[in-house]
C-alpha atoms as a PDB file:
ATOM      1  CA  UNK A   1    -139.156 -33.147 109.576  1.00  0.00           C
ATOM      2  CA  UNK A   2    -138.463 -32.551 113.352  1.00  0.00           C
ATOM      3  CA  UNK A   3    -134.972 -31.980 112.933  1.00  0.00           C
ATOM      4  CA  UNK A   4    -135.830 -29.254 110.043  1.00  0.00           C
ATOM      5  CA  UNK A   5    -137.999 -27.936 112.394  1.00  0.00           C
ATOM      6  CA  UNK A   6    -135.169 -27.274 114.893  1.00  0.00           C
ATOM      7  CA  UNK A   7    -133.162 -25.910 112.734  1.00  0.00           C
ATOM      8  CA  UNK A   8    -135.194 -23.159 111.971  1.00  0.00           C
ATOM      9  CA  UNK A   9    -135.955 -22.601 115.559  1.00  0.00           C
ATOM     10  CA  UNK A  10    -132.320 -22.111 116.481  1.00  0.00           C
ATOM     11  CA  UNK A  11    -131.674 -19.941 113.136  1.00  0.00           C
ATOM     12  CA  UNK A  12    -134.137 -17.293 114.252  1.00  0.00           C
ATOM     13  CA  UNK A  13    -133.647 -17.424 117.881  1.00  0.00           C
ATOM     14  CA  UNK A  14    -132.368 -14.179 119.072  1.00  0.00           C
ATOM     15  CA  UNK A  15    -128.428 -13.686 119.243  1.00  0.00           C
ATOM     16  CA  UNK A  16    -126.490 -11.615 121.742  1.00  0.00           C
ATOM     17  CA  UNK A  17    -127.481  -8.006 120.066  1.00  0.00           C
ATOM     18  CA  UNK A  18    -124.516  -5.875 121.486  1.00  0.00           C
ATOM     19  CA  UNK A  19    -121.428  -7.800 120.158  1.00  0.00           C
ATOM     20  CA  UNK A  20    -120.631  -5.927 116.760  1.00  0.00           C
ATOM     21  CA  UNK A  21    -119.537  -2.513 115.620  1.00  0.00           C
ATOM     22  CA  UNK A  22    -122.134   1.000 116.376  1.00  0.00           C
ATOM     23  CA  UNK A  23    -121.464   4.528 114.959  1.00  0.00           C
ATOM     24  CA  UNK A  24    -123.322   7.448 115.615  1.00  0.00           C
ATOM     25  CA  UNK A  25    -124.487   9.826 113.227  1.00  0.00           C
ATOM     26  CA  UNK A  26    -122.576  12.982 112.387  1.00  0.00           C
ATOM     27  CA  UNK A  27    -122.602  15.525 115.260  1.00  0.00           C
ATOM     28  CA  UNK A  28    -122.773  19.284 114.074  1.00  0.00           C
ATOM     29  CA  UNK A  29    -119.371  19.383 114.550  1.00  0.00           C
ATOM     30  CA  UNK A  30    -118.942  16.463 111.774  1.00  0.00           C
ATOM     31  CA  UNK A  31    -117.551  13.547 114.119  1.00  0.00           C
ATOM     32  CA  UNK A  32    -118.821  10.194 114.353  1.00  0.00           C
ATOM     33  CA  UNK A  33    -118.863   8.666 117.857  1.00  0.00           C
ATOM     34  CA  UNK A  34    -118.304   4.612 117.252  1.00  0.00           C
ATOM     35  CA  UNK A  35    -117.854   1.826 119.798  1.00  0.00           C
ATOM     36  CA  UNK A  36    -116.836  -1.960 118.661  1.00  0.00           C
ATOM     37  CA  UNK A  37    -118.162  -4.735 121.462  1.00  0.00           C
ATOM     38  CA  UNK A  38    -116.106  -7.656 121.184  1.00  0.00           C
ATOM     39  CA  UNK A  39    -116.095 -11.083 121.507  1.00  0.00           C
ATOM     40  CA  UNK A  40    -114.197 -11.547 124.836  1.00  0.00           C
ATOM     41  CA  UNK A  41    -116.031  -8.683 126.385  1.00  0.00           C
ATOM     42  CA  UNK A  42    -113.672  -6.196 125.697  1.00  0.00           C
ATOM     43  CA  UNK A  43    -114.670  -2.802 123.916  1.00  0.00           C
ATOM     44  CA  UNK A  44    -112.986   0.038 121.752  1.00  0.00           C
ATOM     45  CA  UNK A  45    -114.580   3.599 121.223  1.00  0.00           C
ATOM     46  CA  UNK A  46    -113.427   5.885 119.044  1.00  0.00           C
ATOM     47  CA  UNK A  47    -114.207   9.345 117.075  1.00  0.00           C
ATOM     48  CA  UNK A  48    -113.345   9.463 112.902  1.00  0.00           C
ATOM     49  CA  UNK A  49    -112.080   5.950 113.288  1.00  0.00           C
ATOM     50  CA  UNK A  50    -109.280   6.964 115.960  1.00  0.00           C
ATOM     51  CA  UNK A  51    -109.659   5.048 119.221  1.00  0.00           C
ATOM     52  CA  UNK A  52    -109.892   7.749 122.066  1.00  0.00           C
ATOM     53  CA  UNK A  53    -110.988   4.922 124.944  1.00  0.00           C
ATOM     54  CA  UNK A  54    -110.493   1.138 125.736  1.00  0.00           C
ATOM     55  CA  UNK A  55    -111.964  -0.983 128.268  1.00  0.00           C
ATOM     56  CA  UNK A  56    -114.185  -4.195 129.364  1.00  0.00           C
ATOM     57  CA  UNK A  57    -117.879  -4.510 129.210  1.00  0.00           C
ATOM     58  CA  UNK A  58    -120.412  -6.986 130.825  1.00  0.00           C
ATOM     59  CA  UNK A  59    -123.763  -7.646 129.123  1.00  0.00           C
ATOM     60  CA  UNK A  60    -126.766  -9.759 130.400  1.00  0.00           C
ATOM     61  CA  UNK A  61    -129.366 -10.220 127.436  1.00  0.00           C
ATOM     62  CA  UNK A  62    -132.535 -10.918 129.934  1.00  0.00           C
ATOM     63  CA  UNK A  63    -132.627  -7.193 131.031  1.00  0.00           C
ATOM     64  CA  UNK A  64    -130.161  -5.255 128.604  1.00  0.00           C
ATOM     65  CA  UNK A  65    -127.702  -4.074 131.306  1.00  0.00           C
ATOM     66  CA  UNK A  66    -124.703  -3.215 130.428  1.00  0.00           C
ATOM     67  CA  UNK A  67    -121.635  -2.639 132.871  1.00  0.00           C
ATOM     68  CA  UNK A  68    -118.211  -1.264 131.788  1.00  0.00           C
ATOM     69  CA  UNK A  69    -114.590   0.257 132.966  1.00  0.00           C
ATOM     70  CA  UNK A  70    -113.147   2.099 131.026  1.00  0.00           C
ATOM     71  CA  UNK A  71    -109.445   3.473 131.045  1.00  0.00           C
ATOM     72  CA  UNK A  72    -111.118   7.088 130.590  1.00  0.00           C
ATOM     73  CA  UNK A  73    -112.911   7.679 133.693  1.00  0.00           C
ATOM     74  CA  UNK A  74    -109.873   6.462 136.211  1.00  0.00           C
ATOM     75  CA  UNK A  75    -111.164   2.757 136.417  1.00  0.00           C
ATOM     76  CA  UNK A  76    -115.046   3.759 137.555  1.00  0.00           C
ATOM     77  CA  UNK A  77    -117.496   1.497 136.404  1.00  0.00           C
ATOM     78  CA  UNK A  78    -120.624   2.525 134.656  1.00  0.00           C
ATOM     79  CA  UNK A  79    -124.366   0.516 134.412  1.00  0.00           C
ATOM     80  CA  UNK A  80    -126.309   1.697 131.832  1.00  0.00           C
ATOM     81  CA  UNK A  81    -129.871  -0.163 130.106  1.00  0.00           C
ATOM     82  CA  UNK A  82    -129.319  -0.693 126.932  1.00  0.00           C
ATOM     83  CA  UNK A  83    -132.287   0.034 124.796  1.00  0.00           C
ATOM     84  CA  UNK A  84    -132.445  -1.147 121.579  1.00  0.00           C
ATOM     85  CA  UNK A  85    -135.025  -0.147 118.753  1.00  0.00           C
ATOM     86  CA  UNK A  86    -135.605  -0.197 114.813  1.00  0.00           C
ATOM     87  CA  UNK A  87    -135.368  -3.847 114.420  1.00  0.00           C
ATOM     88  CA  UNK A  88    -132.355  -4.179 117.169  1.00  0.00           C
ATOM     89  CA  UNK A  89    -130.269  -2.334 114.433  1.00  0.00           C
ATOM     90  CA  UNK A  90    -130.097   0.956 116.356  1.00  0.00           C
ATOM     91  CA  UNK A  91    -129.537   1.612 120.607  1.00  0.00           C
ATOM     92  CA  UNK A  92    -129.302   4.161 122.778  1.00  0.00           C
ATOM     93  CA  UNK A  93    -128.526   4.106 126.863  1.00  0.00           C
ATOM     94  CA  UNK A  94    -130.632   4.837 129.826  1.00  0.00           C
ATOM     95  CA  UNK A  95    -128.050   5.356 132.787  1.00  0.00           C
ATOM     96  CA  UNK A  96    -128.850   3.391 135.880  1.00  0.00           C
ATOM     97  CA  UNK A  97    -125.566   4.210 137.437  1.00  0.00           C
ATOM     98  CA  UNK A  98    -122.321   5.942 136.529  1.00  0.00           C
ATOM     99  CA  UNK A  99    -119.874   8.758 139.329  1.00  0.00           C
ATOM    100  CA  UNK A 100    -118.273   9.929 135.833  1.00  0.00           C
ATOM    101  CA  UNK A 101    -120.345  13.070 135.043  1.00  0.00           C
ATOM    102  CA  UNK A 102    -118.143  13.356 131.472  1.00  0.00           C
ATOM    103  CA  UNK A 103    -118.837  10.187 130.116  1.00  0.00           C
ATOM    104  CA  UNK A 104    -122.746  10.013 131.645  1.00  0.00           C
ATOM    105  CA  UNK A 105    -123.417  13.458 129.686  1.00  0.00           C
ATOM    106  CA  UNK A 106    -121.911  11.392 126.283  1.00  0.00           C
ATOM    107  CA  UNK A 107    -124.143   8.230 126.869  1.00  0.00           C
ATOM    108  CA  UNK A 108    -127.457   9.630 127.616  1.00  0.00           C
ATOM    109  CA  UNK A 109    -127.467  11.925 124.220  1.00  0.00           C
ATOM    110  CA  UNK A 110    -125.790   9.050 122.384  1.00  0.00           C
ATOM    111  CA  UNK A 111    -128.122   7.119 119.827  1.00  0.00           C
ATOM    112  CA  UNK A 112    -125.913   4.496 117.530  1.00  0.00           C
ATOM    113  CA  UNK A 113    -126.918   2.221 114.784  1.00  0.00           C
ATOM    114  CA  UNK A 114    -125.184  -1.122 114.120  1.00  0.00           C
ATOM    115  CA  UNK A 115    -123.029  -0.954 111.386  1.00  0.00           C
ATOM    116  CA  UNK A 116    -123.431  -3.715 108.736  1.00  0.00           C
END
């Protein structure tokens, strides 16, 4: 009976939320932003399924903080909160930190839902 009980435990404890593939919805325009967090802590981005930026991403689950470098902003890092809503199937970013001024505009109007 215990060990059923653990089982469940550890089936509904929370998982790391970010690792997974996120789209946007369409813009005006009609492109779809998308990022894919990896396993590894690596990440791709990319508009209409062509990749457009590369990079590596730390992630710390206790306070949703999110670092990356990117090869699109010359190797600056950016720290962003991640906040996630709608049953952790949707995020957007709150920047803490980040010198690019190109990719900070992109983040902060960003909102992305996982995709299943």
């Amino acid at each position: 009976m215990q060990l059923a009980a653990a089982g469940l435990l550890l089936a509904m404890a929370p998982g790391d939320l970010l690792t997974g593939r996120w789209e946007s919805r369409p813009s005006d325009n009609g492109n779809i932003t998308g990022v894919v967090f990896k396993n590894g802590n690596s990440l791709e981005g990319y508009i209409n399924k062509k990749p457009f930026v590369s990079g590596t991403y730390f992630f710390n689950p206790a306070d949703s903080m999110l670092s990356f470098t990117d090869n699109g902003c010359n190797g600056t890092t950016g720290v962003y909160k991640v906040e996630f809503f709608s049953r952790a199937d949707s995020l957007h970013f709150k920047t803490i930190m980040d010198n690019c001024t190109q990719r900070r505009k992109g983040m902060e109007r960003l909102v992305m839902g996982r995709v299943k």
